[in-house]
Structure formats: C-alpha cells, structure tokens
C-alpha atoms as a PDB file:
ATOM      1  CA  UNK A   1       0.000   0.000   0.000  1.00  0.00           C
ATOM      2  CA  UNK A   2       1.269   3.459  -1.119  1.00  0.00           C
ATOM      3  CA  UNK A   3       1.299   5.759   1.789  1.00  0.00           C
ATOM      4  CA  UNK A   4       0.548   9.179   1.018  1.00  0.00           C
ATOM      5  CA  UNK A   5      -0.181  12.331   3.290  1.00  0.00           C
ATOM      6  CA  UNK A   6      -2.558  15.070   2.471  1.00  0.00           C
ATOM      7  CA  UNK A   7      -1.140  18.581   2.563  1.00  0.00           C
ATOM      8  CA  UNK A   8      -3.505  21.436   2.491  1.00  0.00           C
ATOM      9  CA  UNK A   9      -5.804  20.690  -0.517  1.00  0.00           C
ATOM     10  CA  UNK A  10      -3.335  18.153  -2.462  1.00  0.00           C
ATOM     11  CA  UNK A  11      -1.686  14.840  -1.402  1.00  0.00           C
ATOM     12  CA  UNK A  12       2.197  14.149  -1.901  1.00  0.00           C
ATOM     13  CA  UNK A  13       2.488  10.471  -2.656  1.00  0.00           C
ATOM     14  CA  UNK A  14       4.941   8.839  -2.004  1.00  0.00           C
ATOM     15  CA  UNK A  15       5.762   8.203  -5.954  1.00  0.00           C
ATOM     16  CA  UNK A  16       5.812  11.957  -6.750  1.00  0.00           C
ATOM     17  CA  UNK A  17       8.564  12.373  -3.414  1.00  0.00           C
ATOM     18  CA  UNK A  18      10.016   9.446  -5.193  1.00  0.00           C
ATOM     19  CA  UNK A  19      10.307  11.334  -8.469  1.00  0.00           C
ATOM     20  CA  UNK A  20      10.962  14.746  -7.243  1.00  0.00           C
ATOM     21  CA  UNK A  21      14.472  12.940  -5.672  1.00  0.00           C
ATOM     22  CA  UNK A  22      15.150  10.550  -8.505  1.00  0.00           C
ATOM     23  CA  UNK A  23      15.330  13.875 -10.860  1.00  0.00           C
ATOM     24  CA  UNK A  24      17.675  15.694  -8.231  1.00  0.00           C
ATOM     25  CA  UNK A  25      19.969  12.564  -8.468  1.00  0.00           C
ATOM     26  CA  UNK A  26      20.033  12.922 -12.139  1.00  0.00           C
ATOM     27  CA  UNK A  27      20.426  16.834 -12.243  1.00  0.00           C
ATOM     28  CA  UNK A  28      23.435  16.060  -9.953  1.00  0.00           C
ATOM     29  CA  UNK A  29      24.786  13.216 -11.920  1.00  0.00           C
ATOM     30  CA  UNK A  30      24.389  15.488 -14.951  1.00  0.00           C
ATOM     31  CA  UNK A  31      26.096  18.455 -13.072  1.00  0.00           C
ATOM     32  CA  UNK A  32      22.870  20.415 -14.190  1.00  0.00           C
ATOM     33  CA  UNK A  33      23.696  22.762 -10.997  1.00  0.00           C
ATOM     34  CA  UNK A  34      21.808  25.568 -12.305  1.00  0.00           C
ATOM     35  CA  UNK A  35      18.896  23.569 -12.446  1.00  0.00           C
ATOM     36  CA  UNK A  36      18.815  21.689  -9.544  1.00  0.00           C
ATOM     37  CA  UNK A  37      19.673  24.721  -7.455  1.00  0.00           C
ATOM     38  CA  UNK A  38      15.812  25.788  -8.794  1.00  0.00           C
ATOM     39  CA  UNK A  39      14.627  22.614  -6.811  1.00  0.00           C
ATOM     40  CA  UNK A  40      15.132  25.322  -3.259  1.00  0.00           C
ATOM     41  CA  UNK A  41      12.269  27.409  -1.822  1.00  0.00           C
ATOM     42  CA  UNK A  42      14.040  31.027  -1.423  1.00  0.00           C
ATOM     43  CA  UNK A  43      15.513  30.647   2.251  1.00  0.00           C
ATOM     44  CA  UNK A  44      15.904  26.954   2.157  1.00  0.00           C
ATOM     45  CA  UNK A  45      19.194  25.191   3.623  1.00  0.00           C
ATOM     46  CA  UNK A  46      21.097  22.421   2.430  1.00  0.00           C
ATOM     47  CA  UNK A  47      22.532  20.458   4.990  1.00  0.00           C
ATOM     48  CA  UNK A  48      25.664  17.500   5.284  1.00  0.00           C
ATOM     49  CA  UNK A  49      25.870  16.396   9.182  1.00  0.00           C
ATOM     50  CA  UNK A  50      28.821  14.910  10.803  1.00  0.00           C
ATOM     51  CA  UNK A  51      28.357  11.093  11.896  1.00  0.00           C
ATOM     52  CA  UNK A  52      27.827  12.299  15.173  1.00  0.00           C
ATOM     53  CA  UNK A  53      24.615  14.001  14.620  1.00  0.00           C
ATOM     54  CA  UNK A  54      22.084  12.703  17.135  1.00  0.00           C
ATOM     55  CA  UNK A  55      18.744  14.347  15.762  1.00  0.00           C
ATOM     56  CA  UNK A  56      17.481  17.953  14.503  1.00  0.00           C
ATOM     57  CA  UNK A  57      18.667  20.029  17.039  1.00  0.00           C
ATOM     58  CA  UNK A  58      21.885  21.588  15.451  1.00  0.00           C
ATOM     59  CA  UNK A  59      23.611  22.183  18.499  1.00  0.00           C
ATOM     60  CA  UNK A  60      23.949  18.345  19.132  1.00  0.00           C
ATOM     61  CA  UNK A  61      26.582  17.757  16.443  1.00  0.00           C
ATOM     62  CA  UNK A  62      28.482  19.877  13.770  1.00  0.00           C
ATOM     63  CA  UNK A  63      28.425  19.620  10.060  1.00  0.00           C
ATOM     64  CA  UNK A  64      30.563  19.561   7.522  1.00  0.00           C
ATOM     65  CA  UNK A  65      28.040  21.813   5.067  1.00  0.00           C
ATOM     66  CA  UNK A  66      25.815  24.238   6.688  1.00  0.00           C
ATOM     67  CA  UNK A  67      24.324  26.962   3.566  1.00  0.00           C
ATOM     68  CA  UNK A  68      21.524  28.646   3.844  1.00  0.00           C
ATOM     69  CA  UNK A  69      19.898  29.985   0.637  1.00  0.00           C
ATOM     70  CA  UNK A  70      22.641  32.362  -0.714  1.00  0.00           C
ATOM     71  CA  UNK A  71      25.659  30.082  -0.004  1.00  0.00           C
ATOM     72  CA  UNK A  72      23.595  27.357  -2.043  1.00  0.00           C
ATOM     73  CA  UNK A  73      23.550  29.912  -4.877  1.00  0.00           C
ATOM     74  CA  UNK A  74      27.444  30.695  -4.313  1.00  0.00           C
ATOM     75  CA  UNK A  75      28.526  27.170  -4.109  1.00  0.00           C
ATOM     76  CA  UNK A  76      27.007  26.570  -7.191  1.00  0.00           C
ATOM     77  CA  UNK A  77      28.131  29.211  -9.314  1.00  0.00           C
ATOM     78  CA  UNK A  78      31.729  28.543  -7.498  1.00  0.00           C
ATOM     79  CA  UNK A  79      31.200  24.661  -8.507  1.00  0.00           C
ATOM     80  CA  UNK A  80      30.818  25.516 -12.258  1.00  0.00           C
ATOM     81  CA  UNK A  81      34.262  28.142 -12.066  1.00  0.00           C
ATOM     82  CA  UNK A  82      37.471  26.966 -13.049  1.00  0.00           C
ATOM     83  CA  UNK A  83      38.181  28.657  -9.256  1.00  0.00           C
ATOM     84  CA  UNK A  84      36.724  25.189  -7.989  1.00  0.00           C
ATOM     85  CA  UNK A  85      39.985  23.076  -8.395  1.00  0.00           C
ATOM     86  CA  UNK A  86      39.035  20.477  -6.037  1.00  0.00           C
ATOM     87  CA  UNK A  87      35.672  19.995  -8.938  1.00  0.00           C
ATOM     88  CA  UNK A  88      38.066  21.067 -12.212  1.00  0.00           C
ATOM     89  CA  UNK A  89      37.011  19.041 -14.337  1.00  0.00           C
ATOM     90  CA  UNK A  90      33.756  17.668 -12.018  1.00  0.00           C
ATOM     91  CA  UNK A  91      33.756  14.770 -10.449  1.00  0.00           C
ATOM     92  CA  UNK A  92      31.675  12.197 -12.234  1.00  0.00           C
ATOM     93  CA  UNK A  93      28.655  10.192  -9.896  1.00  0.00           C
ATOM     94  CA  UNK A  94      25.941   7.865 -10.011  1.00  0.00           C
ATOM     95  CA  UNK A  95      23.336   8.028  -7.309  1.00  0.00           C
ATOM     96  CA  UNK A  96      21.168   5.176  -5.997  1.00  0.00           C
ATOM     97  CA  UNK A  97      17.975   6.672  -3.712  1.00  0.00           C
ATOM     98  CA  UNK A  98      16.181   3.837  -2.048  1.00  0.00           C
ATOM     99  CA  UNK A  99      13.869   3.323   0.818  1.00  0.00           C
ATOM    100  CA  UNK A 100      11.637   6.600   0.168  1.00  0.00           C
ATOM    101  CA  UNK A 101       9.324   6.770   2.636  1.00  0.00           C
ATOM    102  CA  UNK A 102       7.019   9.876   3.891  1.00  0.00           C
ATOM    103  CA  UNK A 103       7.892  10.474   7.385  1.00  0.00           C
ATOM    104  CA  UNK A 104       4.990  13.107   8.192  1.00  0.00           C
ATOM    105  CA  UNK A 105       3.234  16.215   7.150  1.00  0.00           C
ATOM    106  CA  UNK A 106       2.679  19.572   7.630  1.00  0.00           C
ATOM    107  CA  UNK A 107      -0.082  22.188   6.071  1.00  0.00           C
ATOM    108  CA  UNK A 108       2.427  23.036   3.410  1.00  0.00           C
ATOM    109  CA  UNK A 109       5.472  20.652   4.028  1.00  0.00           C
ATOM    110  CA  UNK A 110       6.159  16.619   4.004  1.00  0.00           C
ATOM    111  CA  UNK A 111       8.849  15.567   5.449  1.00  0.00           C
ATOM    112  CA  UNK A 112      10.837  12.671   3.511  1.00  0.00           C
ATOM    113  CA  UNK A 113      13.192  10.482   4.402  1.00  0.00           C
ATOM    114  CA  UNK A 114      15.340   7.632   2.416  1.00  0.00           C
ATOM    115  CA  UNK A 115      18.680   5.748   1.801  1.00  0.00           C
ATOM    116  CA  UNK A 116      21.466   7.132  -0.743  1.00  0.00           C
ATOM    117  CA  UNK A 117      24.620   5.784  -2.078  1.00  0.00           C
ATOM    118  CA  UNK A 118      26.526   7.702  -4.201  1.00  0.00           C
ATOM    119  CA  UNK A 119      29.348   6.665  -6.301  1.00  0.00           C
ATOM    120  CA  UNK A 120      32.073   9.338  -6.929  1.00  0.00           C
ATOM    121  CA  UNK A 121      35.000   9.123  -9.514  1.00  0.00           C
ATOM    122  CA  UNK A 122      37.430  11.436  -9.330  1.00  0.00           C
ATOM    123  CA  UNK A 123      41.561  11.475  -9.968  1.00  0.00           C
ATOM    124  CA  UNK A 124      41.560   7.875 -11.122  1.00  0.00           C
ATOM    125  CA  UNK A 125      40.035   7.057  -7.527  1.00  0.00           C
ATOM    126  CA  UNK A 126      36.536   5.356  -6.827  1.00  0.00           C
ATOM    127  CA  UNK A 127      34.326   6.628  -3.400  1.00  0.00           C
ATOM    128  CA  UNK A 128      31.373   5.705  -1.870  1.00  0.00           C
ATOM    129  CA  UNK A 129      29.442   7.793   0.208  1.00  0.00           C
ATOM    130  CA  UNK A 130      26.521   5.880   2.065  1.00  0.00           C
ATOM    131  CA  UNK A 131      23.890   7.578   3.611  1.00  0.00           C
ATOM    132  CA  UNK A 132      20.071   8.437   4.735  1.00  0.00           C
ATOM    133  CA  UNK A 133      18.250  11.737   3.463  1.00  0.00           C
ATOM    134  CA  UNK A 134      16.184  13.791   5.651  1.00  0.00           C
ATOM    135  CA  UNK A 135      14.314  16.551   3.606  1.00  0.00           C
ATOM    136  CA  UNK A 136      11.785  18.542   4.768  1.00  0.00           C
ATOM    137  CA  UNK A 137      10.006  19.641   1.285  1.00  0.00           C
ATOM    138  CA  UNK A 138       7.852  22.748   0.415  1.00  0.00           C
ATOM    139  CA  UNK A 139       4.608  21.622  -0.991  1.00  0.00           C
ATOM    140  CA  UNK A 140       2.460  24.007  -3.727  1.00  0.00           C
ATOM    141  CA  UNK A 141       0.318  23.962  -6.613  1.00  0.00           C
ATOM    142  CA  UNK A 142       3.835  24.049  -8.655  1.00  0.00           C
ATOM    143  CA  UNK A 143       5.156  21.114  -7.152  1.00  0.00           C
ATOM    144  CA  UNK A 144       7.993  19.875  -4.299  1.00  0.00           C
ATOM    145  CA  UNK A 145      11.031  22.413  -3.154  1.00  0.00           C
ATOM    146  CA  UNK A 146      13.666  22.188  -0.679  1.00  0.00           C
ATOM    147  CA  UNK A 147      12.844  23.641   2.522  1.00  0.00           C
ATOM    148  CA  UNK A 148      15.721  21.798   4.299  1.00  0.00           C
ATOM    149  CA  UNK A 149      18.339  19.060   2.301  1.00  0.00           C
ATOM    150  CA  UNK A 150      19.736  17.319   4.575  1.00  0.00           C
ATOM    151  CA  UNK A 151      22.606  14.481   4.427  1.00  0.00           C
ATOM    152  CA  UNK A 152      23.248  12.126   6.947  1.00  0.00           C
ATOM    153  CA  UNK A 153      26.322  10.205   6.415  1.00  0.00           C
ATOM    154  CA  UNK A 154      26.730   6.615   7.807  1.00  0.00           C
ATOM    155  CA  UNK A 155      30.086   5.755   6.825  1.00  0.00           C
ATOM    156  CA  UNK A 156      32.627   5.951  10.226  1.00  0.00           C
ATOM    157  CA  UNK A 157      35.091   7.312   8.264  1.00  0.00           C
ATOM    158  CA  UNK A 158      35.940   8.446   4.385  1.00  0.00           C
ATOM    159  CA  UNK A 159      38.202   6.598   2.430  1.00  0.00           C
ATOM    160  CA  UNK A 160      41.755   8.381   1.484  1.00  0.00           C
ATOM    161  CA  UNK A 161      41.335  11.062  -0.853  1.00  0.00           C
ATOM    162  CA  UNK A 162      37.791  11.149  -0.569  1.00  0.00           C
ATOM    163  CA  UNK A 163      36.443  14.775  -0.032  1.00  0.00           C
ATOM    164  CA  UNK A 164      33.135  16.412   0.086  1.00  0.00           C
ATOM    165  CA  UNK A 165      33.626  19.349  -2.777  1.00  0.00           C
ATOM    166  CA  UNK A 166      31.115  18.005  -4.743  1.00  0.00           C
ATOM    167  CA  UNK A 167      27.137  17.468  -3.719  1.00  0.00           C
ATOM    168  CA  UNK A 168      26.179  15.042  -1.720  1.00  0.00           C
END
C-alpha cells in the first residue's frame, strides 16, 4: 500500500517524493547545478551532518556543510568556475535513492526520508558515500522544493582522498 499524506488541498504520494528525488539525483549526476539549485524554496538550507549528529537540534553535532539559501547559490556558481579546483574538471557520480518513505506532514510541508549511495570518480580514484536523506520539502500547486536538504552520512570514516567538494 502506497502511503501518502494530504497537505492542504493536495496529497504528496509517495511516488511523486520518489520522483521529485530521482530527478535531483540525475540533475546532480548530470552536473545540471543551475537547475537543480531551482529545486530550493528562497531561504531553504542544504545540509551534510557529521556522523555524530544525534537528531534535529543543530547544536547536538556539527556539520561539515551548513548553507543557507545564498551560499547554495554561491557554491554553485563557485562549482561551475574553473576557481573550484578540487571539482576542475567535475567529479563524475551515479546516485542510488532507495527506501523513500514519507515520514509526516505539515499544512504546506512533508517531510521525507530515504537511503542514498553515491558513487564518486574522481583522480583515477573510486568513493562511496553511504547515507540516509532527511528533507523537509515545500509543498504548492507548482510542485515539491527544498525547505531543508539534509545528508546524513553513515560511513565511520571516508576513504583516502575522498572529499566532500562536490554534492552530496
């Protein structure tokens, strides 16, 4: 049975919140920045939590990404510069999102949770980064936005020469 949650006058199923994160995957993959970065509500965050984070209060753990809204937009237009030599040329990925499930809802939000691995190949290297989402989305007549994009790595530790400069 699909579970699906009603949010003001329109329900979110859980195949649209599938959708909506199988296309950010692919913009990423892509390196479509521009257009992913569209997938934010104005003042939403985006989010990559240490692997001591113990819950949603940010004071229980620190982060190794913390933008709000305008350091989204920077990071981006930094990611496409030649200034970005750690991403010069891009790393390339492949994301797998699994496990999508609708964790509750709100009058205009649904929060959505699910599993990621991402594959990331970079100086003649191979990484994987496992993880669990935690998103809490902005729901309108024009579809799903990022209120909050948040990553929640699992891993104990990165391999050498594995680095966070790209999106994870």
């Amino acid at each position: 049975m699909e579970r699906e949650s009603n949010v003001g006058s329109r329900t979110v199923t859980r195949a649209e919140a599938e959708d909506f994160l199988y296309r950010e995957a692919m913009l990423l993959d892509e390196w479509r920045l521009d257009e992913w970065f569209t997938l934010f509500e104005e003042g939403g965050r985006l989010e990559v939590v240490t692997t001591d984070w113990k819950g949603w209060d940010s004071a229980s753990a620190g982060s190794f990404m913390c933008d709000d809204y305008d350091l989204i937009r920077a990071r981006v237009k930094r990611l496409k510069s030649r200034k970005a030599h750690a991403e010069n040329p891009h790393s390339r990925t492949h994301r797998m999102i699994s496990n999508v499930i609708i964790l509750e809802q709100g009058d205009t939000t649904v929060w959505v949770a699910a599993n990621f691995i991402v594959h990331r190949y970079r100086d003649g290297g191979a990484y994987t980064y496992v993880g669990r989402y935690e998103h809490v989305l902005l729901v309108d007549d024009e579809g799903l936005r990022f209120r909050v994009r948040r990553s929640i790595p699992t891993m104990e530790a990165m391999d050498a020469g594995a680095r966070l400069s790209f999106i994870l």
